[in-house]
N, C-alpha and C. Protein backbone atom coordinates (compact mmCIF):
# COMPACT_ATOMS: atom_id res chain seq x y z
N UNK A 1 6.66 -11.70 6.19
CA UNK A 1 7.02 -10.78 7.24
C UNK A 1 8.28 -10.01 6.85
N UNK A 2 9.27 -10.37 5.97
CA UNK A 2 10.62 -10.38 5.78
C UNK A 2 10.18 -9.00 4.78
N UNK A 3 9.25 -9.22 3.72
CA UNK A 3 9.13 -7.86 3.17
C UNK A 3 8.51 -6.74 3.54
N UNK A 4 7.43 -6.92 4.66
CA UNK A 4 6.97 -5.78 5.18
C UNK A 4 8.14 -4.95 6.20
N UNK A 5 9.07 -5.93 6.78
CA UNK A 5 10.06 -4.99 7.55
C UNK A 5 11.09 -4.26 6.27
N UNK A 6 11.12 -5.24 5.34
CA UNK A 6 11.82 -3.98 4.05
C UNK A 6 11.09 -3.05 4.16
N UNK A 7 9.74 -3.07 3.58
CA UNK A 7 9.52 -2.03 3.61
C UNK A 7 9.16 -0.81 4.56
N UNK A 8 9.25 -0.96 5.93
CA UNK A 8 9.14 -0.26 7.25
C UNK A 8 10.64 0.28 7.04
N UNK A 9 11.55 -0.86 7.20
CA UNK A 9 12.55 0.40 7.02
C UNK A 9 13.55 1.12 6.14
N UNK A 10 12.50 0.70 4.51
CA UNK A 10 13.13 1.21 3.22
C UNK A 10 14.87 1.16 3.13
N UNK A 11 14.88 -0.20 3.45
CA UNK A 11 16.58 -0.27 3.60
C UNK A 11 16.61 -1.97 3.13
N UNK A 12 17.73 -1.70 2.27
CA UNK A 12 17.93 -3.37 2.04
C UNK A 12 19.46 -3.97 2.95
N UNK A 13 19.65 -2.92 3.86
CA UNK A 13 20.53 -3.69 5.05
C UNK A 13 20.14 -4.43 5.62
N UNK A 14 20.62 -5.67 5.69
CA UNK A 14 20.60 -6.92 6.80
C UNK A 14 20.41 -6.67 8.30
N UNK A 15 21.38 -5.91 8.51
CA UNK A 15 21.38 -5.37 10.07
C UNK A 15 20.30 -4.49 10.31
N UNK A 16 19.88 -3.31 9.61
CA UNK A 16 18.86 -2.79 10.12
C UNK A 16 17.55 -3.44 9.95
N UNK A 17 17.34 -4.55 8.84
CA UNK A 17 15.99 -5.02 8.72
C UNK A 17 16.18 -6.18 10.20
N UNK A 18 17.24 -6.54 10.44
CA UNK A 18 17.47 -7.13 12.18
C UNK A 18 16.93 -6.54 13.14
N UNK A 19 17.49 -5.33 13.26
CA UNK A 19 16.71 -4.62 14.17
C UNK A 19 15.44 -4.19 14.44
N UNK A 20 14.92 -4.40 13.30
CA UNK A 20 13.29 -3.97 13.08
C UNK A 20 12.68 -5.49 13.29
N UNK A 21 13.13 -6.58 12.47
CA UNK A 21 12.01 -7.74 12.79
C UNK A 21 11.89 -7.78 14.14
N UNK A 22 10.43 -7.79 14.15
CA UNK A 22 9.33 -8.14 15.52
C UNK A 22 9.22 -9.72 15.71
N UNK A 23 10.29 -10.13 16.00
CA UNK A 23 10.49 -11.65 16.76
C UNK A 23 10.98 -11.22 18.46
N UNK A 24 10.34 -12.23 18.86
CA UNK A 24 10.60 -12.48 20.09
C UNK A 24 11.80 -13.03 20.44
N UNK A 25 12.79 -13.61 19.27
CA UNK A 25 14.01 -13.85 19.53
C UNK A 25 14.98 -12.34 19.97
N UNK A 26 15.93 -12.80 21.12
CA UNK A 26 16.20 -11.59 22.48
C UNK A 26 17.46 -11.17 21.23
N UNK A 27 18.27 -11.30 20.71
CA UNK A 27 19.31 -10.15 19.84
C UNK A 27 19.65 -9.84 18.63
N UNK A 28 19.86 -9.28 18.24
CA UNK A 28 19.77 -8.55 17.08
C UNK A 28 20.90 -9.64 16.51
N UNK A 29 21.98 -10.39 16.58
CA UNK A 29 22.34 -11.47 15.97
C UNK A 29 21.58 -12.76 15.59
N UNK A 30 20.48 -12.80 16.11
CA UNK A 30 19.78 -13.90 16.23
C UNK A 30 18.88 -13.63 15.18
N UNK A 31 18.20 -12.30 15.14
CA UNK A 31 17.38 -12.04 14.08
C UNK A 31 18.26 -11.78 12.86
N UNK A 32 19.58 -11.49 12.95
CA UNK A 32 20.22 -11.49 11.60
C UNK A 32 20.43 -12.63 11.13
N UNK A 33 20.90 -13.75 11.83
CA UNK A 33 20.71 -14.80 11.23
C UNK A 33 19.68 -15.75 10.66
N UNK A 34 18.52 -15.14 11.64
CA UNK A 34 17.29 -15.73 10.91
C UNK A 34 16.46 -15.13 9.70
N UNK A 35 17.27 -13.81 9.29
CA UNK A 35 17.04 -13.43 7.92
C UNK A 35 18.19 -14.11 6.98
N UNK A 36 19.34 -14.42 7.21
CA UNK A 36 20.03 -15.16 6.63
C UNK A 36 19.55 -16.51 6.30
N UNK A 37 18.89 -16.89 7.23
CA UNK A 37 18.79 -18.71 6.69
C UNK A 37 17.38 -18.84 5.97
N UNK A 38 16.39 -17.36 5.67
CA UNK A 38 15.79 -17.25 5.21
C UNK A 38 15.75 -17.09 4.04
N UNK A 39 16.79 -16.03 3.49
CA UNK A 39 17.10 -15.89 2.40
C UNK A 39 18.30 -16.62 1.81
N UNK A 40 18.58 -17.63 2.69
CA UNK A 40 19.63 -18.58 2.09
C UNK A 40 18.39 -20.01 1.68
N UNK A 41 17.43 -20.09 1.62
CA UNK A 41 16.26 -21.54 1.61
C UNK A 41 16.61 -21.23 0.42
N UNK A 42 17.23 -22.76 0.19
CA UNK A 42 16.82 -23.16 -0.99
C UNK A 42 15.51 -23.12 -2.06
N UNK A 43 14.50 -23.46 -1.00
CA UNK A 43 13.58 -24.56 -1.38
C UNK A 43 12.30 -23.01 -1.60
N UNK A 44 12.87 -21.80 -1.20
CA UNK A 44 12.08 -20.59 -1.76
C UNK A 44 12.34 -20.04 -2.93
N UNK A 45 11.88 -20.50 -3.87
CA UNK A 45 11.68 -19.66 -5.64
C UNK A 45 11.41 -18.35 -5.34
N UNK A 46 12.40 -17.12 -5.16
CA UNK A 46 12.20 -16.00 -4.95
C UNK A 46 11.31 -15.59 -6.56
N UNK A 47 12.00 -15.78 -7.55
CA UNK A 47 11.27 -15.62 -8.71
C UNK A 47 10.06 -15.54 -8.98
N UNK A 48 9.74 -16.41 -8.10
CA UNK A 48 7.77 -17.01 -8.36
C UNK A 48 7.14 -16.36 -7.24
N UNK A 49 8.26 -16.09 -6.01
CA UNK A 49 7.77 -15.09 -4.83
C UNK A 49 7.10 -13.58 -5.60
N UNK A 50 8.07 -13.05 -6.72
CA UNK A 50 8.10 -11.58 -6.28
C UNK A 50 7.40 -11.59 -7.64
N UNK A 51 7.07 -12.93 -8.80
CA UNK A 51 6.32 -12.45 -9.80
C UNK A 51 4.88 -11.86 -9.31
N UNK A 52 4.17 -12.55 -8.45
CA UNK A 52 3.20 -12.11 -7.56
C UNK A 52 2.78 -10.67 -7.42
N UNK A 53 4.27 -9.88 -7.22
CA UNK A 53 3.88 -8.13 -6.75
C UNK A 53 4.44 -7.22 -7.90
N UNK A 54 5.52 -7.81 -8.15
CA UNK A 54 6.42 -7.10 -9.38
C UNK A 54 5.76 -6.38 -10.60
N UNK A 55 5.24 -6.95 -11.30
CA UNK A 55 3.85 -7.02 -12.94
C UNK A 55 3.10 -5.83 -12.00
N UNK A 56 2.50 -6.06 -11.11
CA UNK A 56 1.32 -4.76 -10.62
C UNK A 56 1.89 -3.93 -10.69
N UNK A 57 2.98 -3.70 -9.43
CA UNK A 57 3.71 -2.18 -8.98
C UNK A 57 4.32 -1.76 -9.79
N UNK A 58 4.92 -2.11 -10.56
CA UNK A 58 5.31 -1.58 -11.93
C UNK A 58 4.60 -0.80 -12.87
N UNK A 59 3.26 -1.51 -13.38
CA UNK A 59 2.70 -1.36 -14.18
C UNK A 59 1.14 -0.20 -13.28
N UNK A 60 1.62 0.28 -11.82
CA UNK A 60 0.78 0.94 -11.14
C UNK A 60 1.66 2.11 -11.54
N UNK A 61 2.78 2.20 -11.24
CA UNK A 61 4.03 3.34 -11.32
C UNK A 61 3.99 3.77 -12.73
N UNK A 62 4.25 3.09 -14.09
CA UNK A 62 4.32 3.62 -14.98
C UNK A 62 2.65 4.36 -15.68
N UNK A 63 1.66 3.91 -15.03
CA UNK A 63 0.17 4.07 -15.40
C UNK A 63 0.38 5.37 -14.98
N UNK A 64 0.93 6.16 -13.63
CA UNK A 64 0.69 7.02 -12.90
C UNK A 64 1.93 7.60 -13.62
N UNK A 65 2.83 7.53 -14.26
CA UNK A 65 3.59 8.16 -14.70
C UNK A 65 4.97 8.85 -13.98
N UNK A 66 4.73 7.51 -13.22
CA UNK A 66 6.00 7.65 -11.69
C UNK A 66 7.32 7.16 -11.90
N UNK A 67 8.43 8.37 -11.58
CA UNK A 67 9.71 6.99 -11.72
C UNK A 67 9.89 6.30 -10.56
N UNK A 68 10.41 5.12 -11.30
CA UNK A 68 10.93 3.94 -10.62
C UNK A 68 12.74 3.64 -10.11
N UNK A 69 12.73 4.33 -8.81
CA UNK A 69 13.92 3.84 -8.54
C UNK A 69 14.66 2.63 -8.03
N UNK A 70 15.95 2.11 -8.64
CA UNK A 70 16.11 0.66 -8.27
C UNK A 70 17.51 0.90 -7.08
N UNK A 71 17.50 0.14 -6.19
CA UNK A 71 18.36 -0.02 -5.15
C UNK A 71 18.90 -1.52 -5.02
N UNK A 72 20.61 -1.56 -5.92
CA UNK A 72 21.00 -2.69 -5.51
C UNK A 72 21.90 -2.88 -4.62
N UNK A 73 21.90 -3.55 -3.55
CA UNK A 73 23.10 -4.25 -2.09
C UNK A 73 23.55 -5.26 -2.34
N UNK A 74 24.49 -5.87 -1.94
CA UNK A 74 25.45 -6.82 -2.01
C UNK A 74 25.64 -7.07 -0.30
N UNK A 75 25.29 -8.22 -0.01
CA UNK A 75 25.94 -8.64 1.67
C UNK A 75 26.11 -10.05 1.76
N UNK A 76 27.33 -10.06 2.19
CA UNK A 76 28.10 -11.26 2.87
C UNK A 76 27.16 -12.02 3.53
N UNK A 77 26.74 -13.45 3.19
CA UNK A 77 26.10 -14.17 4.46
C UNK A 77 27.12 -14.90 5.40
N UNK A 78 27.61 -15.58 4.49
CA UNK A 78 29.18 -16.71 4.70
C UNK A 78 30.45 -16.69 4.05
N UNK A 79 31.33 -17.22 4.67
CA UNK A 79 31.90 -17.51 3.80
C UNK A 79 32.00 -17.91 2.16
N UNK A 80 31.95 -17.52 1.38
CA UNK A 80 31.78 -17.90 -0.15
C UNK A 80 30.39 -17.67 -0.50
N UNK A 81 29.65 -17.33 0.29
CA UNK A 81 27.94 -17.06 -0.51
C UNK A 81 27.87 -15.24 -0.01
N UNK A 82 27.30 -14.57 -0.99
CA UNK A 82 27.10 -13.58 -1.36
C UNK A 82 25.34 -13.45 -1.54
N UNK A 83 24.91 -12.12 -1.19
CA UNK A 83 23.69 -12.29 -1.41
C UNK A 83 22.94 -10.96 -1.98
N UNK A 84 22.75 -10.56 -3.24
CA UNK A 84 22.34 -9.85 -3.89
C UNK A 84 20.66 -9.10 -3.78
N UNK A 85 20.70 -7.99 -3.45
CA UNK A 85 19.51 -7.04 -3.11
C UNK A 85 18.54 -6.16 -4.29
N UNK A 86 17.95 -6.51 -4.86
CA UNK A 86 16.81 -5.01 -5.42
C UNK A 86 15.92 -4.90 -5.06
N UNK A 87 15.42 -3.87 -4.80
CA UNK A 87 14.82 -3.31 -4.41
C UNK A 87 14.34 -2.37 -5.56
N UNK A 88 13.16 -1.77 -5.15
CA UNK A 88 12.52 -0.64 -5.67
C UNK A 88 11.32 0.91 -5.09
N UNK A 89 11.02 1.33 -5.79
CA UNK A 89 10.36 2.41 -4.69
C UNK A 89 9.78 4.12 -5.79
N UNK A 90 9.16 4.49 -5.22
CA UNK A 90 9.14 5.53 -5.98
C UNK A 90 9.91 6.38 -5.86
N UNK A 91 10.44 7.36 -6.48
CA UNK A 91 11.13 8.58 -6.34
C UNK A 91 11.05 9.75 -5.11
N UNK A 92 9.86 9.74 -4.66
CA UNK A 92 9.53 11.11 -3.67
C UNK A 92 9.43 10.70 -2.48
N UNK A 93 10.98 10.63 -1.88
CA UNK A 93 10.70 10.63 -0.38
C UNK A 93 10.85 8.99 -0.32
N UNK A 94 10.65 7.92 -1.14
CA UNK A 94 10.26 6.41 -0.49
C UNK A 94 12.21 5.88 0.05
N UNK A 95 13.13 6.52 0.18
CA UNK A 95 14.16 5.82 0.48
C UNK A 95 15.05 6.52 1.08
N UNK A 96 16.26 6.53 1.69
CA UNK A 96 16.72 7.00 2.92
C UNK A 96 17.87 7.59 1.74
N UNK A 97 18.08 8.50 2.06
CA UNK A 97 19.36 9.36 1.31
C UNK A 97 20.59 9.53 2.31
């Protein structure tokens, strides 16, 4: 669910992908934190998550002869943990200027 609201709102902000998740939890702190403790799980191998989509869309973009733009964020979860963003997208129109 966590990547389809990336990609709804082509933003790797915390707060706005808050505002967009469709939980029934009532405030926008509540959904920020529950993207926080999401992307704070240990026990999720993002690696093995995103080998899954990564190899295709890539290799769909360069077939088509598309550039590939990369978008990196940096956001505070806690104290002392930091939490690092890429993203990607095509060039025309896929990201908020």
């Amino acid at each position: 669910m966590l990547a389809s609201v990336i990609l709804n709102t082509r933003s790797v902000n915390l707060m706005e992908n808050a505002t967009a998740l469709p939980r029934e939890t009532g405030s926008v702190d509540h959904r920020y934190q529950y993207i926080s403790r999401v992307l704070g799980n240990s026990h999720i191998d993002t690696d093995e998550v995103m080998q899954a989509y990564v190899g295709e869309i890539f290799r769909r973009q360069c077939e088509a002869g598309e550039t590939i733009v990369l978008a990196l964020d940096q956001s505070k979860l806690n104290e002392g943990h930091n939490k690092h963003f890429l993203a990607f997208c095509k060039k025309r129109g896929a990201y908020k200027r």
